[in-house]
PDB file of N, CA and C in Angstrom:
ATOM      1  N   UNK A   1     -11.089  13.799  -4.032  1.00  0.00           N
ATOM      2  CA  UNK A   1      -9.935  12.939  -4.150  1.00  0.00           C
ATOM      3  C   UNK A   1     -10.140  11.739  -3.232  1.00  0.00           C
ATOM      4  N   UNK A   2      -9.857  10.026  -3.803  1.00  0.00           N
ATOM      5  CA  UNK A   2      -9.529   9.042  -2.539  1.00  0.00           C
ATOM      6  C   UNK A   2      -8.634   8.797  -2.249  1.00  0.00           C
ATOM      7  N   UNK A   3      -8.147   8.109  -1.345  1.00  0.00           N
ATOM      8  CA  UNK A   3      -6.759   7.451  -1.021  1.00  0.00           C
ATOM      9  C   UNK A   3      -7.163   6.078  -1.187  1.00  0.00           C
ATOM     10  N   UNK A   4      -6.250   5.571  -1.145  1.00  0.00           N
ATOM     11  CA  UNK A   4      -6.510   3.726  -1.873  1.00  0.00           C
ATOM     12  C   UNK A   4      -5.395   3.129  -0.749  1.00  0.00           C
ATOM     13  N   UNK A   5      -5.627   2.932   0.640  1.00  0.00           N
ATOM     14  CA  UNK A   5      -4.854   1.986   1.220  1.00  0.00           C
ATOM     15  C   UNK A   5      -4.421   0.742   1.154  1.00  0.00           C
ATOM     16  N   UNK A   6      -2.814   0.427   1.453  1.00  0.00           N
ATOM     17  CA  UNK A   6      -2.949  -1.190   1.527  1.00  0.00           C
ATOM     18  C   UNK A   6      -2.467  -1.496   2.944  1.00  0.00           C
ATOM     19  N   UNK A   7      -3.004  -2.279   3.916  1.00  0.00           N
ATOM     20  CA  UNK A   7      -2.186  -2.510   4.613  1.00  0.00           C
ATOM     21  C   UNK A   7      -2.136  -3.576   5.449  1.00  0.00           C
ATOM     22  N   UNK A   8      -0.394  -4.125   5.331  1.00  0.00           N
ATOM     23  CA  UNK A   8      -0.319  -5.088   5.775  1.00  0.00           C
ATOM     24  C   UNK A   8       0.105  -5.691   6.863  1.00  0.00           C
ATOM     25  N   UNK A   9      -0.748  -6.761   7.272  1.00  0.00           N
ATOM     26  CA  UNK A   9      -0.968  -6.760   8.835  1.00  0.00           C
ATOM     27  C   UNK A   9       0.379  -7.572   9.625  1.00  0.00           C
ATOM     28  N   UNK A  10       0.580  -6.985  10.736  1.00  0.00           N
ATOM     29  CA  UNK A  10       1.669  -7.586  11.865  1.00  0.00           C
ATOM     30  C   UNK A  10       1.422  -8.650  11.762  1.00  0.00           C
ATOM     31  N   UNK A  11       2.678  -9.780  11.477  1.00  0.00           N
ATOM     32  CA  UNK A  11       2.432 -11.054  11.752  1.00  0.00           C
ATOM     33  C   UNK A  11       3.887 -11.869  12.512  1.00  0.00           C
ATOM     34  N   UNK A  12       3.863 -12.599  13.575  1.00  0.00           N
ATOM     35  CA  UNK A  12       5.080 -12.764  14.016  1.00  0.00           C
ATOM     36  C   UNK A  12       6.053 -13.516  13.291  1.00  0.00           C
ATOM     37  N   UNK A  13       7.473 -12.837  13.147  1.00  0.00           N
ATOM     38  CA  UNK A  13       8.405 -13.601  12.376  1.00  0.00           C
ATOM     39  C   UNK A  13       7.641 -13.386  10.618  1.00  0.00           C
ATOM     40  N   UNK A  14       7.335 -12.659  10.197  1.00  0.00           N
ATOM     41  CA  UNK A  14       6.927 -12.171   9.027  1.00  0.00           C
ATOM     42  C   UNK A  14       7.906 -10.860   8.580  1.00  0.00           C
ATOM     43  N   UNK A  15       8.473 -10.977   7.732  1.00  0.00           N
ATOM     44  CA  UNK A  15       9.702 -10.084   7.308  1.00  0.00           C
ATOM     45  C   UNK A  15       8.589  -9.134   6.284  1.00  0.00           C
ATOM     46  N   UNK A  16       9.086  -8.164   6.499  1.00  0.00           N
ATOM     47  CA  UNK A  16       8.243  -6.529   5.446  1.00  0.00           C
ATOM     48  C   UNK A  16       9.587  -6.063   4.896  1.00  0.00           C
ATOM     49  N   UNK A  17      10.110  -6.480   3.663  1.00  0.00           N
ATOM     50  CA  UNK A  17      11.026  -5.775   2.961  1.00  0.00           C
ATOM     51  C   UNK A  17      10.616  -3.665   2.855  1.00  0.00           C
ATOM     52  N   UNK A  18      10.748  -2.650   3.709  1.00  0.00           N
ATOM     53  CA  UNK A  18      10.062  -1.899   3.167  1.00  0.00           C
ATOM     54  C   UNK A  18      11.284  -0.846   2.282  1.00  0.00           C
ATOM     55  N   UNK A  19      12.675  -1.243   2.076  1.00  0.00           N
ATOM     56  CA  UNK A  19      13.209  -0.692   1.117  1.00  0.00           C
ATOM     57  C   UNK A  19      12.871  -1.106   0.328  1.00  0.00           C
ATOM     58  N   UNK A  20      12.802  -2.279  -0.158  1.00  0.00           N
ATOM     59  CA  UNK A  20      11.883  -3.142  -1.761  1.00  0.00           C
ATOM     60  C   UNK A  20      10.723  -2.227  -2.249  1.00  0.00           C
ATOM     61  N   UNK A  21       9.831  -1.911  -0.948  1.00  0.00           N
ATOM     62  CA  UNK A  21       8.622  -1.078  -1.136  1.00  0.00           C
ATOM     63  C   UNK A  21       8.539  -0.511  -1.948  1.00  0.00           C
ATOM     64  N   UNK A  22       9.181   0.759  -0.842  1.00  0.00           N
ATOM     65  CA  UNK A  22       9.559   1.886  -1.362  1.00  0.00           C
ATOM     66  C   UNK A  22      10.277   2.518  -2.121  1.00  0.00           C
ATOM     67  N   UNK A  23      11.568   1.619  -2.743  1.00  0.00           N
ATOM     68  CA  UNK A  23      12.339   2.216  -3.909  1.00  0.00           C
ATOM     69  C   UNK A  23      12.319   1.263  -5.536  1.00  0.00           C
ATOM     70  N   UNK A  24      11.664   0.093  -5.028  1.00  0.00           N
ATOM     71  CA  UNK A  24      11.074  -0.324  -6.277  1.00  0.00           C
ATOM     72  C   UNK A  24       9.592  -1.007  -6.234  1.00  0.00           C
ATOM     73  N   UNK A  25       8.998  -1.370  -5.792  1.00  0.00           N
ATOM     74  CA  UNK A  25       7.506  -1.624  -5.986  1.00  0.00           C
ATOM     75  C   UNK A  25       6.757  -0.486  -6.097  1.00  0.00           C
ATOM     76  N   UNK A  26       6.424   0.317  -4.895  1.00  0.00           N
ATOM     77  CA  UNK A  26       5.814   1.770  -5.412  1.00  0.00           C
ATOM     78  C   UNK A  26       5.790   2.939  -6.290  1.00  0.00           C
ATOM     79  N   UNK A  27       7.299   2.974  -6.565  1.00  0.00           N
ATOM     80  CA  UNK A  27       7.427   3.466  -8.012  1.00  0.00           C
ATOM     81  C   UNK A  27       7.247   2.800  -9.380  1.00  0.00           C
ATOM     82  N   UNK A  28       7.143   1.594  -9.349  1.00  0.00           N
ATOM     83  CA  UNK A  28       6.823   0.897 -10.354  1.00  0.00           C
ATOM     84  C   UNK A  28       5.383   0.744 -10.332  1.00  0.00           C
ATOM     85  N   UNK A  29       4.856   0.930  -9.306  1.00  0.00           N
ATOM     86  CA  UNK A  29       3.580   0.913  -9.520  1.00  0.00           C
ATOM     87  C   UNK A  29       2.654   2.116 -10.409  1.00  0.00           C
ATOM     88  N   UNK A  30       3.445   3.131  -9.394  1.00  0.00           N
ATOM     89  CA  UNK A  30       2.999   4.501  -9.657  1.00  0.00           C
ATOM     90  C   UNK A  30       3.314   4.643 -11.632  1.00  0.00           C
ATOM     91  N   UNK A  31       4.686   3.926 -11.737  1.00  0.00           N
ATOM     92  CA  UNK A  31       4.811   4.097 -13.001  1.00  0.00           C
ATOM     93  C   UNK A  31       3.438   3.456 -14.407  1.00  0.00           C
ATOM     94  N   UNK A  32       3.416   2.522 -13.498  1.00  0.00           N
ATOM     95  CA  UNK A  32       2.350   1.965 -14.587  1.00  0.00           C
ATOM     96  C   UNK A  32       0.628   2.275 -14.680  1.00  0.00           C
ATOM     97  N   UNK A  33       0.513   3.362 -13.468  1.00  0.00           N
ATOM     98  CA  UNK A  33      -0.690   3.612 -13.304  1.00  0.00           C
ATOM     99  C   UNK A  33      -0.936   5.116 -13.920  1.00  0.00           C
ATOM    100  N   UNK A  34       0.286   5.915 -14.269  1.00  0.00           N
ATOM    101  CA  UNK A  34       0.758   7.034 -15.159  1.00  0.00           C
ATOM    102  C   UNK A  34       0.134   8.138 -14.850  1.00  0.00           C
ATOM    103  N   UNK A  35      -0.795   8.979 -15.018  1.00  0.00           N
ATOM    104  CA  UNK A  35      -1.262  10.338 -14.541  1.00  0.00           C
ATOM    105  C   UNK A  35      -2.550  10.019 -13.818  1.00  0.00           C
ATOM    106  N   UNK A  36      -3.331   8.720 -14.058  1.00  0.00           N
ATOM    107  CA  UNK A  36      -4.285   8.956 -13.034  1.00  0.00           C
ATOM    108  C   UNK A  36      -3.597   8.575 -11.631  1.00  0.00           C
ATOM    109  N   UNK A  37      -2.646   8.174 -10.909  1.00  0.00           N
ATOM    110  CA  UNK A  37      -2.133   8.293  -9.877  1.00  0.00           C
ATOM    111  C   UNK A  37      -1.845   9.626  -9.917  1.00  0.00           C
ATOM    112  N   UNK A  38      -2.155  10.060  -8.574  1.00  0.00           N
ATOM    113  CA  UNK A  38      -1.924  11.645  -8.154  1.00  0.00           C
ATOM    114  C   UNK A  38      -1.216  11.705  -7.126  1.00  0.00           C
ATOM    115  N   UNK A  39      -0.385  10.592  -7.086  1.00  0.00           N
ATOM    116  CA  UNK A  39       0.666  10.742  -5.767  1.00  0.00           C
ATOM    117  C   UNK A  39       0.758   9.213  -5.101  1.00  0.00           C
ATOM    118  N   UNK A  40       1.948   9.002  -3.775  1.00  0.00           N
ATOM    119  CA  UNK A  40       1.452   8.115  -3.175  1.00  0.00           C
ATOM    120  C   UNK A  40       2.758   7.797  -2.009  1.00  0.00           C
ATOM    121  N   UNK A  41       2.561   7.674  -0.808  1.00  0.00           N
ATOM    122  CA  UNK A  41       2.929   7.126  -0.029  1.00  0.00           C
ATOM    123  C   UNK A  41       3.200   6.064   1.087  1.00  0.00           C
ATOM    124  N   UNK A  42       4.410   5.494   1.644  1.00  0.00           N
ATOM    125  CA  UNK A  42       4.378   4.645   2.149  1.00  0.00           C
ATOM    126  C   UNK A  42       4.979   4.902   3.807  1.00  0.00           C
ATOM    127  N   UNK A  43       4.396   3.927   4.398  1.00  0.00           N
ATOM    128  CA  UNK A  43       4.948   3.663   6.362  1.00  0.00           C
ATOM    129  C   UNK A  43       5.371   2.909   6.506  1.00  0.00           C
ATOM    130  N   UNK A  44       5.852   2.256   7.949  1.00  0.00           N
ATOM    131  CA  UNK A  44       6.135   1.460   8.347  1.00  0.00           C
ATOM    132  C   UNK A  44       5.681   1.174   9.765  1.00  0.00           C
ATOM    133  N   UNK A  45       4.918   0.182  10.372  1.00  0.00           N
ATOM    134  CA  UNK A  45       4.623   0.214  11.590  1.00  0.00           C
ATOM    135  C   UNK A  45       5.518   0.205  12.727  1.00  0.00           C
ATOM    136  N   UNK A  46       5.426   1.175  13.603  1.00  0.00           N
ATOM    137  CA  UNK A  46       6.580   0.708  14.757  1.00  0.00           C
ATOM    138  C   UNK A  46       5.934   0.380  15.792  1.00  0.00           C
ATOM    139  N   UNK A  47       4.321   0.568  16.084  1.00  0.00           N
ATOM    140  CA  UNK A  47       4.118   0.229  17.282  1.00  0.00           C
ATOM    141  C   UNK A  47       2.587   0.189  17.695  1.00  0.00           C
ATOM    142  N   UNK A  48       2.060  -0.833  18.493  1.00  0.00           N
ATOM    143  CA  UNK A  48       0.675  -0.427  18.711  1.00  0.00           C
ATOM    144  C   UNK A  48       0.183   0.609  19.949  1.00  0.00           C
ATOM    145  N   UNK A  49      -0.711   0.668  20.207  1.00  0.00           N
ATOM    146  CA  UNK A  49      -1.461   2.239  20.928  1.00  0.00           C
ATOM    147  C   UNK A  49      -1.394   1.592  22.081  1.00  0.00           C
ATOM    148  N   UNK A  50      -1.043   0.685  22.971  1.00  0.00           N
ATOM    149  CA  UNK A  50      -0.379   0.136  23.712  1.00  0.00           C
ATOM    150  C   UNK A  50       0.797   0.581  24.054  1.00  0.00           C
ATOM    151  N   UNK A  51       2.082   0.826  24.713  1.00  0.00           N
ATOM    152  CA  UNK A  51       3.056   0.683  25.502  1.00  0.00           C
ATOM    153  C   UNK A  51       4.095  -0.656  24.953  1.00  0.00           C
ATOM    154  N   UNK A  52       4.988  -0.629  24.338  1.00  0.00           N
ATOM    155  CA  UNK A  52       5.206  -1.811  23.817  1.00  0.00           C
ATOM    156  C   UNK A  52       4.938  -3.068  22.967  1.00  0.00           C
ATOM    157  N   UNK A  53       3.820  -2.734  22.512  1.00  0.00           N
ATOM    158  CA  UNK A  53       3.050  -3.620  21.765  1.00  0.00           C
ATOM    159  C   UNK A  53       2.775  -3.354  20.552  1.00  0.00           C
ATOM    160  N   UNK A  54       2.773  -4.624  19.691  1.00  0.00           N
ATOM    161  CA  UNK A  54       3.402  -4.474  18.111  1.00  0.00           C
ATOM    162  C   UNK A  54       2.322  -4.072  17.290  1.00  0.00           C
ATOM    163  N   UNK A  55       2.798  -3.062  16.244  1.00  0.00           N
ATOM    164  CA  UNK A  55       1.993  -2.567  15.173  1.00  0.00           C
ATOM    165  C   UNK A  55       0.755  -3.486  15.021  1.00  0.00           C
ATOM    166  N   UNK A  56      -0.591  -3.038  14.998  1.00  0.00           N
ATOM    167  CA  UNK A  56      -1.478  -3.508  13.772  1.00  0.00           C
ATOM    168  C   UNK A  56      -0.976  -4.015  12.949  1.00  0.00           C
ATOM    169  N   UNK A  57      -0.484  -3.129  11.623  1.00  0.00           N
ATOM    170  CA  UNK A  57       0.282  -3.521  10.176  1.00  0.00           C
ATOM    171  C   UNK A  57       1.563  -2.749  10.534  1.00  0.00           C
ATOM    172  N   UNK A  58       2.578  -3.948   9.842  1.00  0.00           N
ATOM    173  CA  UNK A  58       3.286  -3.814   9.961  1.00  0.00           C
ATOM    174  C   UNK A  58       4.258  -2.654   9.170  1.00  0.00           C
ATOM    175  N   UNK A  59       3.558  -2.610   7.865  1.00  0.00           N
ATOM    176  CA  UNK A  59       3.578  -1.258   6.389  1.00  0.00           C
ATOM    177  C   UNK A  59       2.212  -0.951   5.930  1.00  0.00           C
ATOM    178  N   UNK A  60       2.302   0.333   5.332  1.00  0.00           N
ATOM    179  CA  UNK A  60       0.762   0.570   4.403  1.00  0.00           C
ATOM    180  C   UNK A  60       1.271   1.044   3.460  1.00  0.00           C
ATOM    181  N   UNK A  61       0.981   1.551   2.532  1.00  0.00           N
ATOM    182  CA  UNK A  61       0.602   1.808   0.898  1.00  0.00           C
ATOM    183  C   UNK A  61      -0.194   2.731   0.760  1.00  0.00           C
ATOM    184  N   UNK A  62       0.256   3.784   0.181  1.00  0.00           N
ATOM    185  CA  UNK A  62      -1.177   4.867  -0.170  1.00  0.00           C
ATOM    186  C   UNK A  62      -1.237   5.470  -1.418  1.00  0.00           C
ATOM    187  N   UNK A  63      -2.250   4.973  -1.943  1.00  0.00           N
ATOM    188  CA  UNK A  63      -2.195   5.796  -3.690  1.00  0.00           C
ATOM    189  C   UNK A  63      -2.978   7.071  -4.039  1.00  0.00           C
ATOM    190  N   UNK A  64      -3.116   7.717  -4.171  1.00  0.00           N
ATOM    191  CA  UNK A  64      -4.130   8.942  -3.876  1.00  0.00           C
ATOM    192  C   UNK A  64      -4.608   9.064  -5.841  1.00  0.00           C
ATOM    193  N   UNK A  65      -6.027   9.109  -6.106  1.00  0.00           N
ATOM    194  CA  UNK A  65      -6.360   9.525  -7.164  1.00  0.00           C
ATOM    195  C   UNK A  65      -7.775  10.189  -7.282  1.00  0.00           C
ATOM    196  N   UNK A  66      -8.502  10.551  -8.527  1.00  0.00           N
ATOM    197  CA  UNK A  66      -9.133  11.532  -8.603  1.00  0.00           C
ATOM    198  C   UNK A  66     -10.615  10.682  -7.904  1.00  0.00           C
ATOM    199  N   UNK A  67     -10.855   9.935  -8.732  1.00  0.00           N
ATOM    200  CA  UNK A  67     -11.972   9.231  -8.023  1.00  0.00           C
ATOM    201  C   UNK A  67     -12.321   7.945  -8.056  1.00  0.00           C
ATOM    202  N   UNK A  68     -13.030   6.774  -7.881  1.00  0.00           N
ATOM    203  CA  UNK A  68     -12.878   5.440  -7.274  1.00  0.00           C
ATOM    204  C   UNK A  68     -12.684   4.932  -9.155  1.00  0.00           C
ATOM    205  N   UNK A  69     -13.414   5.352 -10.149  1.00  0.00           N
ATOM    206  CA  UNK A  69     -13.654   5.157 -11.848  1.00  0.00           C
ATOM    207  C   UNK A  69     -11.996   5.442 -11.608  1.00  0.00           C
ATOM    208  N   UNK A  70     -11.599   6.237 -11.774  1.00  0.00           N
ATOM    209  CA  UNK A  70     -10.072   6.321 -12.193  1.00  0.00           C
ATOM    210  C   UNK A  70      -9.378   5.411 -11.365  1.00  0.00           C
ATOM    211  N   UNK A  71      -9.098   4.962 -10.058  1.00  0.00           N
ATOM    212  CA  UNK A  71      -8.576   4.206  -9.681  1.00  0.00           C
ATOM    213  C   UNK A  71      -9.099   2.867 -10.348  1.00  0.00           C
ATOM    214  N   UNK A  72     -10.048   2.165 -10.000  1.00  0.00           N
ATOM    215  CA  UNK A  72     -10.261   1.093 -10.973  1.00  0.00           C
ATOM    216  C   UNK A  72     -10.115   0.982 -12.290  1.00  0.00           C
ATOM    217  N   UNK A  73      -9.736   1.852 -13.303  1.00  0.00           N
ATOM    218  CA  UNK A  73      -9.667   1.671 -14.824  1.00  0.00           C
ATOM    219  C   UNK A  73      -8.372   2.069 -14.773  1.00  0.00           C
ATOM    220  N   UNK A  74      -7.383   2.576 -13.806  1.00  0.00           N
ATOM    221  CA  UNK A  74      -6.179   2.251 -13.724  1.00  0.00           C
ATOM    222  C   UNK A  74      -5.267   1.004 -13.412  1.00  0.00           C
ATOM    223  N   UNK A  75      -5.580   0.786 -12.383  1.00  0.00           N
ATOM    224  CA  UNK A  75      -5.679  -0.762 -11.613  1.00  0.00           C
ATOM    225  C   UNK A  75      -5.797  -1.599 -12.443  1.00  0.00           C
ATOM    226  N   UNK A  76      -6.706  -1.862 -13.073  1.00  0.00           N
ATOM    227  CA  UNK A  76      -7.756  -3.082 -13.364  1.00  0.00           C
ATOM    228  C   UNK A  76      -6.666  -3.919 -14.294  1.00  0.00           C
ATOM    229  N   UNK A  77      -5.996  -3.186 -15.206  1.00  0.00           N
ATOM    230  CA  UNK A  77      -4.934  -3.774 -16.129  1.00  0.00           C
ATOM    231  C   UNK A  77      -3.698  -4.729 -15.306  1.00  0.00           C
ATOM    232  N   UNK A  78      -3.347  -4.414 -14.205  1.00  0.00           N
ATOM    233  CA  UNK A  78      -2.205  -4.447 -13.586  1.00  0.00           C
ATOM    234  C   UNK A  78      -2.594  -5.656 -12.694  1.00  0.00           C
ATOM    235  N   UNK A  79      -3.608  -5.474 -11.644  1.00  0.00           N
ATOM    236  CA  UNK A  79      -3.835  -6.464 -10.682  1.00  0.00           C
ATOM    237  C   UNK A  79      -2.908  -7.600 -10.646  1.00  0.00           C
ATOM    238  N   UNK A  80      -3.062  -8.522 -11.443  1.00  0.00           N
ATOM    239  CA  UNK A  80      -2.336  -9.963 -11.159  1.00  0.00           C
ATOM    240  C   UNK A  80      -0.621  -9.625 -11.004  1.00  0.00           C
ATOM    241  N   UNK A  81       0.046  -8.513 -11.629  1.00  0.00           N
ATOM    242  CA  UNK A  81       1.501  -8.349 -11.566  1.00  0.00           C
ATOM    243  C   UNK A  81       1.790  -7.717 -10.362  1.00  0.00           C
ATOM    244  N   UNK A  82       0.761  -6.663  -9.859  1.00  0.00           N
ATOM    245  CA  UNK A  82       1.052  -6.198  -8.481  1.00  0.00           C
ATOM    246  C   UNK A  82       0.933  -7.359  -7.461  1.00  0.00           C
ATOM    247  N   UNK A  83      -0.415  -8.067  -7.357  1.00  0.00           N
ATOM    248  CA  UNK A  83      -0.272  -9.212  -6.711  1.00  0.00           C
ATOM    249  C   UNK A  83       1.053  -9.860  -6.701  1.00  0.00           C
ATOM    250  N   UNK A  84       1.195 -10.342  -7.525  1.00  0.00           N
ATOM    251  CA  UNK A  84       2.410 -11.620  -7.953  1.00  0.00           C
ATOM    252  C   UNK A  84       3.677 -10.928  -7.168  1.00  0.00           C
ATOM    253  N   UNK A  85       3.811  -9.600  -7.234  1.00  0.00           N
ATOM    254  CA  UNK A  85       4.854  -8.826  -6.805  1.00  0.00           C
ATOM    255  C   UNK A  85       5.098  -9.178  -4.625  1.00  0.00           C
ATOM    256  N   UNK A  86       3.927  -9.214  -4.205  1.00  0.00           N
ATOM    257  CA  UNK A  86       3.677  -8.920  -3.165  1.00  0.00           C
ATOM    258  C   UNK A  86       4.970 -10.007  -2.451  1.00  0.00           C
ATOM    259  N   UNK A  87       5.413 -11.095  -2.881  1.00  0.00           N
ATOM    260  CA  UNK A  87       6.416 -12.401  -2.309  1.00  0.00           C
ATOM    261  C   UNK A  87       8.088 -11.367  -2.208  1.00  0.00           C
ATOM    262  N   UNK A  88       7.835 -10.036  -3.291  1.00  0.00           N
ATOM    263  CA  UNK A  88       9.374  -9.635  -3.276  1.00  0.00           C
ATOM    264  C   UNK A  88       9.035  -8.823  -2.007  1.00  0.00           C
ATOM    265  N   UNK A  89       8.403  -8.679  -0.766  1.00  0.00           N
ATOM    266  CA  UNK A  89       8.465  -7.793   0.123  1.00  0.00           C
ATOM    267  C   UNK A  89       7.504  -8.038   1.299  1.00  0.00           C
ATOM    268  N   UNK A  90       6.923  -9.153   1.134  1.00  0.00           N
ATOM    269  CA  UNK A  90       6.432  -9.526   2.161  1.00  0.00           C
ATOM    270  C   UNK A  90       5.979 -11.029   1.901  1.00  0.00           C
ATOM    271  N   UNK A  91       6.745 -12.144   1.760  1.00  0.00           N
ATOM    272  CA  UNK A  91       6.515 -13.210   1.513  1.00  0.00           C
ATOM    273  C   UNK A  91       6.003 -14.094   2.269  1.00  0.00           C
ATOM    274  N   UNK A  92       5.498 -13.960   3.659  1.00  0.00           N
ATOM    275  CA  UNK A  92       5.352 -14.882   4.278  1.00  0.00           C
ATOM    276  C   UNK A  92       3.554 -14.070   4.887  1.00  0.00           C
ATOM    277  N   UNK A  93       3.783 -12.742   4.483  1.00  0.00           N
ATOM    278  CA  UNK A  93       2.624 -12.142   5.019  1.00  0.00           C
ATOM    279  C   UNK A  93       0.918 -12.208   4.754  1.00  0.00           C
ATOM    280  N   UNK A  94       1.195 -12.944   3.027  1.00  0.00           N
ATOM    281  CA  UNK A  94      -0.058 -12.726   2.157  1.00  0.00           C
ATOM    282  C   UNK A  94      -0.723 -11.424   1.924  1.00  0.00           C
ATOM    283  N   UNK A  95      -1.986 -11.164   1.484  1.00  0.00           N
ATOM    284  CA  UNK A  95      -2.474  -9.986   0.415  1.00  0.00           C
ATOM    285  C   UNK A  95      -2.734  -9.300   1.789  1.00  0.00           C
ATOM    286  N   UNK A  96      -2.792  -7.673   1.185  1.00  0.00           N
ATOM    287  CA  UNK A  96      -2.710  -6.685   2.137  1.00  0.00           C
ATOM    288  C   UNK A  96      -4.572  -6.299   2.414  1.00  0.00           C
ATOM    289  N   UNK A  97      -4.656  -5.594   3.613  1.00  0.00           N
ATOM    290  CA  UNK A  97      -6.327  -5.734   3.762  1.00  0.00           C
ATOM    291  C   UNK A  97      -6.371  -4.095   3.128  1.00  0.00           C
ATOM    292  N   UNK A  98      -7.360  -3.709   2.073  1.00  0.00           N
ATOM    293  CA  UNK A  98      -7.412  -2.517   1.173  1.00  0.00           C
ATOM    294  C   UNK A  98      -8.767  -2.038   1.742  1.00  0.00           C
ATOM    295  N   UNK A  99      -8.634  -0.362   1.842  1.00  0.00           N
ATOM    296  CA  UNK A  99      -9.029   0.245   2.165  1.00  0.00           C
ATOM    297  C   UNK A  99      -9.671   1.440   1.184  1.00  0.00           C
ATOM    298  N   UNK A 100     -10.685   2.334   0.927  1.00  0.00           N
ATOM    299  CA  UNK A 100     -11.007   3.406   0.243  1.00  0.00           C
ATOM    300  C   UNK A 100     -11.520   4.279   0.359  1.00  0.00           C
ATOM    301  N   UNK A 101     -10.732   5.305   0.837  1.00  0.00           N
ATOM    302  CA  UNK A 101     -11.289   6.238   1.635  1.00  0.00           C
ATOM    303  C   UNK A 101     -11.705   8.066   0.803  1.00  0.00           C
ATOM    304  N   UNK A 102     -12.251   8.410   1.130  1.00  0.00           N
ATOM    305  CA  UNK A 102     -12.646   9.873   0.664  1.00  0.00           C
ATOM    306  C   UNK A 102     -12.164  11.022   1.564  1.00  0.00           C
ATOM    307  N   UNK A 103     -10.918  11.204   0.759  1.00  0.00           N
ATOM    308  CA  UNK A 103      -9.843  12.334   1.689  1.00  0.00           C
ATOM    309  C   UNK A 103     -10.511  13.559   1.920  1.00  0.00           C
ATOM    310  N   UNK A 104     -10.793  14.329   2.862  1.00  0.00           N
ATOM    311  CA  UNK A 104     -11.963  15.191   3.530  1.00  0.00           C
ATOM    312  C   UNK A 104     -11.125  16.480   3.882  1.00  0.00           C
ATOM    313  N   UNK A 105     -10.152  16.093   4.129  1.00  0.00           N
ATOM    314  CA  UNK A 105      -8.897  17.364   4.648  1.00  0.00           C
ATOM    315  C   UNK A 105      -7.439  16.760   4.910  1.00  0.00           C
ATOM    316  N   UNK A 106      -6.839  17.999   4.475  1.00  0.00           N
ATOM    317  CA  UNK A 106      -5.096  17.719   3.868  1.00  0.00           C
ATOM    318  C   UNK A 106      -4.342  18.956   4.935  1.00  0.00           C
ATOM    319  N   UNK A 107      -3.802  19.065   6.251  1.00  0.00           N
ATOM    320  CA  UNK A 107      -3.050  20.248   6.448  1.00  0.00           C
ATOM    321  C   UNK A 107      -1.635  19.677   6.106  1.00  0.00           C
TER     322      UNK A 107
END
């Protein structure tokens, strides 16, 4: 299984809608990506590994599917509308830095 991160980075005075996120972008996503999405979750940054000091990213994105072929031949249709989407929830932030990872262990 991978996980398909998005995440977008702390920027000052940069607003992260993450109810928008999470109750309509990610499910709409998930909706249009249909059974090869195998799940998916979202964060919110509260803080960096520092003492007071601000998140890395400020939200991430996580799509979990079977393997990198299924994520891309899911995706691939959608791209420009998910993009285009990105202004309803983080408009001032620009594109999120994506990640692809090979999930190794789940407790």
């Amino acid at each position: 299984m991978i996980k398909v991160s998005f995440f977008y980075p702390y920027r000052e005075n940069a607003r992260f809608d993450i109810d928008y996120y999470c109750t309509s972008h990610m499910p709409w996503v998930a909706g249009l990506l249909g059974s090869a999405s195998k799940g998916w979750s979202a964060d919110a940054g509260l803080a960096g590994g520092a003492p007071g000091s601000a998140p890395t990213y400020i939200a991430a994105g996580h799509l979990l599917f079977d393997s990198v072929d299924a994520f891309t031949a899911a995706v691939s249709p959608h791209v420009k509308a998910f993009a285009a989407d990105i202004v309803n929830y983080y408009p001032e932030g620009g594109p999120p830095v994506v990640q692809i990872g090979d999930v190794r262990a789940v407790n």
